[in-house]
Protein backbone atom coordinates (compact mmCIF):
# COMPACT_ATOMS: atom_id res chain seq x y z
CA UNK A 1 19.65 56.39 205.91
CA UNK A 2 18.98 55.23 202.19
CA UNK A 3 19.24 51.15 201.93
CA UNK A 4 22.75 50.51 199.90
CA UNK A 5 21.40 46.87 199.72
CA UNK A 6 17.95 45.20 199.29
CA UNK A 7 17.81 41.79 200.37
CA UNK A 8 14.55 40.07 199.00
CA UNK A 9 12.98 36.56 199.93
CA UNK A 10 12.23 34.29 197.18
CA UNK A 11 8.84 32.28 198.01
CA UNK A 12 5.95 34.55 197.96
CA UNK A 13 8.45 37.98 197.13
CA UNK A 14 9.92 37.29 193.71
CA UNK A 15 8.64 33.95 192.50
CA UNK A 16 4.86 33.13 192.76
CA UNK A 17 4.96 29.74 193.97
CA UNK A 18 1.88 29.03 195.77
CA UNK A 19 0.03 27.17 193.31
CA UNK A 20 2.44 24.54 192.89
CA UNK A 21 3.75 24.88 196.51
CA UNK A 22 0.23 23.65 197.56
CA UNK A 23 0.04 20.91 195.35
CA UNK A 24 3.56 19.68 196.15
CA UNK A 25 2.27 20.11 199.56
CA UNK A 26 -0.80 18.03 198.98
CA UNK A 27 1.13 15.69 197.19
CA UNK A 28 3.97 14.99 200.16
CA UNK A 29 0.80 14.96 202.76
CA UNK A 30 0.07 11.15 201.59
CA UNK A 31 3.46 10.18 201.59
CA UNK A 32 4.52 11.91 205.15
CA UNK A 33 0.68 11.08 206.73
CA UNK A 34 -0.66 14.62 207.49
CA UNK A 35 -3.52 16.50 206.51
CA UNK A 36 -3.83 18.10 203.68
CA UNK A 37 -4.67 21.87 203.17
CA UNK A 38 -7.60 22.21 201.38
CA UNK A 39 -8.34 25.95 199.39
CA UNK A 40 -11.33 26.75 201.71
CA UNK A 41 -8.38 26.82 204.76
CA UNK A 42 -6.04 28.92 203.19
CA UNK A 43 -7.16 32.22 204.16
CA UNK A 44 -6.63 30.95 207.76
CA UNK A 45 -3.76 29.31 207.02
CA UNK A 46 -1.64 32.40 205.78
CA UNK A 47 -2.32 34.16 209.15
CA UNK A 48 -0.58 31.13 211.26
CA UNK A 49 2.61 31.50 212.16
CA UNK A 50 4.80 28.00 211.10
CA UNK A 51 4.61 26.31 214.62
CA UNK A 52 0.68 26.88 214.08
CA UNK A 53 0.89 25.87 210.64
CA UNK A 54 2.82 22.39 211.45
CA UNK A 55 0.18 21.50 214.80
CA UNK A 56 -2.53 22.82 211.71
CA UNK A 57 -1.01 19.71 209.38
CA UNK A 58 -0.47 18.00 212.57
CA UNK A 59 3.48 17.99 210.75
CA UNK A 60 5.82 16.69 214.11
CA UNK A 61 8.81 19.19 213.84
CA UNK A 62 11.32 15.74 213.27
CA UNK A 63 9.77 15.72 209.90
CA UNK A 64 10.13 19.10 208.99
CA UNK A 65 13.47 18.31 207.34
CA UNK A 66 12.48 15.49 205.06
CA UNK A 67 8.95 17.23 203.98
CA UNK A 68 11.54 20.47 203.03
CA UNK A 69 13.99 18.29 201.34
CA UNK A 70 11.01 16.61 199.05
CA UNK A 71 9.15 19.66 198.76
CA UNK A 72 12.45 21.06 197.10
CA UNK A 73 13.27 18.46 195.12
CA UNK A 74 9.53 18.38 193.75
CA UNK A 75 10.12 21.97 193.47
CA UNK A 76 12.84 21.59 191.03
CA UNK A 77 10.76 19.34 188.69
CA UNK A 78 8.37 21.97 188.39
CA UNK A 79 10.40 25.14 188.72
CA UNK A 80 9.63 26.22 184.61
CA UNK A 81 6.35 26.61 186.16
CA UNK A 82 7.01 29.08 188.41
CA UNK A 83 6.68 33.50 187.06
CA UNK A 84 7.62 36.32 188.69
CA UNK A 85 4.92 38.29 190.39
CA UNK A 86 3.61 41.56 188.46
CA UNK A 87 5.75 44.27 188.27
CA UNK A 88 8.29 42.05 189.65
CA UNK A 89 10.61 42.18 186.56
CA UNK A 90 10.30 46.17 185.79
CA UNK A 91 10.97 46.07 189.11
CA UNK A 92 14.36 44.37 189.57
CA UNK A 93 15.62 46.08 186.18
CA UNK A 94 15.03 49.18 187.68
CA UNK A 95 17.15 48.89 190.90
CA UNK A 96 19.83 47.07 189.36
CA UNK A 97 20.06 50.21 186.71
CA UNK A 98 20.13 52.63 189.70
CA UNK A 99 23.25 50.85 191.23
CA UNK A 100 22.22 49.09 194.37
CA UNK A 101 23.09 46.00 195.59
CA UNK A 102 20.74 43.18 195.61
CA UNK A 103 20.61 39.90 197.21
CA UNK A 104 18.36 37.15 197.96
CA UNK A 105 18.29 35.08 201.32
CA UNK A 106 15.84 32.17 201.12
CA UNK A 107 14.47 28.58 202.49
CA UNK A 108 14.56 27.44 199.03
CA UNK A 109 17.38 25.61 197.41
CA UNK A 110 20.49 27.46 195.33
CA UNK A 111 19.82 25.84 192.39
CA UNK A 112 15.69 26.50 192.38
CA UNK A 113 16.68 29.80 192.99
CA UNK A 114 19.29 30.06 190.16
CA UNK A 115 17.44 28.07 187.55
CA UNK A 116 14.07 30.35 188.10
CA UNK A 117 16.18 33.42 187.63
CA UNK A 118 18.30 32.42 184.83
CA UNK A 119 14.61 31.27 183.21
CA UNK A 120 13.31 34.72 183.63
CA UNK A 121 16.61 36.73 182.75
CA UNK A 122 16.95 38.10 186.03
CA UNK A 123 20.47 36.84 187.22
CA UNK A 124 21.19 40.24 188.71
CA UNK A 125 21.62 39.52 192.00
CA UNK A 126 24.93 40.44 193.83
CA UNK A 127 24.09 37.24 196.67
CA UNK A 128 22.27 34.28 197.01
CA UNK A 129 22.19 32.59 200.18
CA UNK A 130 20.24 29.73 201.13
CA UNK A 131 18.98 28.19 204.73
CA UNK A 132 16.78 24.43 204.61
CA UNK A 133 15.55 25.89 208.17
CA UNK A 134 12.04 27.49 208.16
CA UNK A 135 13.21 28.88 211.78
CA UNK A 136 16.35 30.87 212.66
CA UNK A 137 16.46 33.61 209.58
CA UNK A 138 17.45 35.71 211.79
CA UNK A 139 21.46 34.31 212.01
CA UNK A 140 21.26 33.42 208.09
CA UNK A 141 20.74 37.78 207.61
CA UNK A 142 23.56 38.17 210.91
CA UNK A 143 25.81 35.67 208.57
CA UNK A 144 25.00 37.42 205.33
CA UNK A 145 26.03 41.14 206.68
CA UNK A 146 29.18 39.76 208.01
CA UNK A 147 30.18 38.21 204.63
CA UNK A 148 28.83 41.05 202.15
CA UNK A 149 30.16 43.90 204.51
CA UNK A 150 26.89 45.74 205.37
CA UNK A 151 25.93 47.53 208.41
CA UNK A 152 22.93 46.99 209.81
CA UNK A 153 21.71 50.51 208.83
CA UNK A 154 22.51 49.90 205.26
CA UNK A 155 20.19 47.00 204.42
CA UNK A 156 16.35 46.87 203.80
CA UNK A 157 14.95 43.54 203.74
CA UNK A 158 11.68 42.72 201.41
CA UNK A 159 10.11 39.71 202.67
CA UNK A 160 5.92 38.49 202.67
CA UNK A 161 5.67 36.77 206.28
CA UNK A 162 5.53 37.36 209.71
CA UNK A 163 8.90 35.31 210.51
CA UNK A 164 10.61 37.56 208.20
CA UNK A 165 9.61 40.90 210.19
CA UNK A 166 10.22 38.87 213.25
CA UNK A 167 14.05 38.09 211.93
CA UNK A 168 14.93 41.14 211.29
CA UNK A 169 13.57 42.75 214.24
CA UNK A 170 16.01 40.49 216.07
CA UNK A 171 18.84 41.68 213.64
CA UNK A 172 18.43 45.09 213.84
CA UNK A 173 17.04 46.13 209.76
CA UNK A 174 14.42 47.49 208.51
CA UNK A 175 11.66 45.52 207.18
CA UNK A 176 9.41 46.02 204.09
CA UNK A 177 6.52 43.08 203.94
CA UNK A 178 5.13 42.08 200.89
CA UNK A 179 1.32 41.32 200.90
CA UNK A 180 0.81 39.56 197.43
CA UNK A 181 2.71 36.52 199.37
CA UNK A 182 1.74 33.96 201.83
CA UNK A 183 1.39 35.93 204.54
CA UNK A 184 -1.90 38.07 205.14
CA UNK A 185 -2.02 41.95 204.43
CA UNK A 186 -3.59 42.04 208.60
CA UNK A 187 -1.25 39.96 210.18
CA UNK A 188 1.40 41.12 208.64
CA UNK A 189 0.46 45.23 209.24
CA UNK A 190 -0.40 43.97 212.83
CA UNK A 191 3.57 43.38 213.19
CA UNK A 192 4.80 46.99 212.34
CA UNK A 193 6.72 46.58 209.60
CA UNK A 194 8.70 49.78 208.24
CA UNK A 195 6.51 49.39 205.20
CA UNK A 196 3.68 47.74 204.13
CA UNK A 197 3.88 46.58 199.78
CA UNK A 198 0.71 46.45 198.51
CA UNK A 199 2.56 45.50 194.96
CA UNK A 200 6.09 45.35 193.77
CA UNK A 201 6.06 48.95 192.20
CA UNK A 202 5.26 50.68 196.01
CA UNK A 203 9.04 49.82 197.18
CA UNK A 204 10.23 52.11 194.23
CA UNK A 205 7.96 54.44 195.80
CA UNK A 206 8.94 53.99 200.03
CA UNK A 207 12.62 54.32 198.60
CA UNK A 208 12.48 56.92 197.21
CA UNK A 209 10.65 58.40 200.13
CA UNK A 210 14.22 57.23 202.04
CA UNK A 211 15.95 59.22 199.48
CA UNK A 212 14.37 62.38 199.99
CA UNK A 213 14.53 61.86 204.00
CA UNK A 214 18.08 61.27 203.79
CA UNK A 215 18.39 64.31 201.38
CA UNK A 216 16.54 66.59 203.90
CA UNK A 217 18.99 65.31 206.91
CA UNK A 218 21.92 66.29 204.34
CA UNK A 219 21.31 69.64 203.54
């Protein structure tokens, strides 16, 4: 079946925030006492999954909740800074005009979310929900079917790291992973996902290929 409804992360799927994410990070590592994460680590870094990335920081999980609720509100400061990947916009135009239903589920705070697509002229989205947790997606997309009525079958979920495939493995929905985001083209394609983005214009592409699939079952 077709996807009636795309549900698309925010970090590292929509809005490029890694520059300033990593300096916000940097920033919080003096106040909170880990290590900072210098450029020359990054490439390592986007292959760890977060439990590896927190021992990496040496970031005790009792923090994680303060760091997130900092990192958001430096977020906020700074969230003019923050653009749309390439091909991000034509993209999100372009399914809204077809009809479908879009929706965002993200670690990231309602109103960062909000304000960055209200900057960019992109308040299209049928949903936002929002979770503080970097752990436990997995009931935030359960929740989010309940509420907006969608079947399992019905939803495609865009997201650029591993914990994403891994959430909606455990939910049952298909899983398109972004590689211009955090997480690493190989780890990522080392987890299966029903597609692999190499840039925002592919989805068009791998839905239509639905389309037709669905169209062949039809006839």
């Amino acid at each position: 079946m077709a996807p009636r409804a795309l549900i698309f992360d925010f970090d590292g799927t929509i809005g490029d925030t890694f520059q300033v994410g990593l300096e916000i990070l940097n920033q919080l590592s003096t106040e909170f006492g880990f290590r900072r994460l210098d450029l020359k680590d990054v490439p390592r870094a986007r292959e760890m999954r977060v439990g590896q990335f927190l021992a990496f920081l040496g970031i005790p999980k009792t923090k994680v909740p303060r760091i997130s609720k900092r990192g958001a509100s430096e977020l906020r400061r700074r969230i003019h800074e923050i653009q749309p990947f390439p091909g991000m916009t034509e993209l999100l135009v372009n399914l809204k005009q077809s009809g479908r239903r879009m929706g965002i589920i993200t670690s990231n705070t309602d109103e960062n979310v909000r304000t960055f697509l209200e900057n960019h002229k992109l308040d299209m989205f049928d949903f936002v929900r929002c979770s503080s947790k970097l752990t436990g997606k997995a009931r935030v997309i359960r929740a989010t079917l309940r509420r907006e009525g969608l079947t399992r079958d019905e939803a495609l979920y865009i997201g650029d790291e591993v914990r994403d495939i891994e959430a909606c493995r455990k939910v049952g929905i298909r899983i398109a992973a972004a590689t211009w985001g955090y997480g690493g083209a190989r780890v990522l394609a080392a987890q299966n996902p029903d597609a692999l983005l190499h840039s925002p214009g592919e989805l068009s592409a791998f839905l239509r290929k639905l389309e037709e699939a669905e169209s062949t079952e039809d006839a």
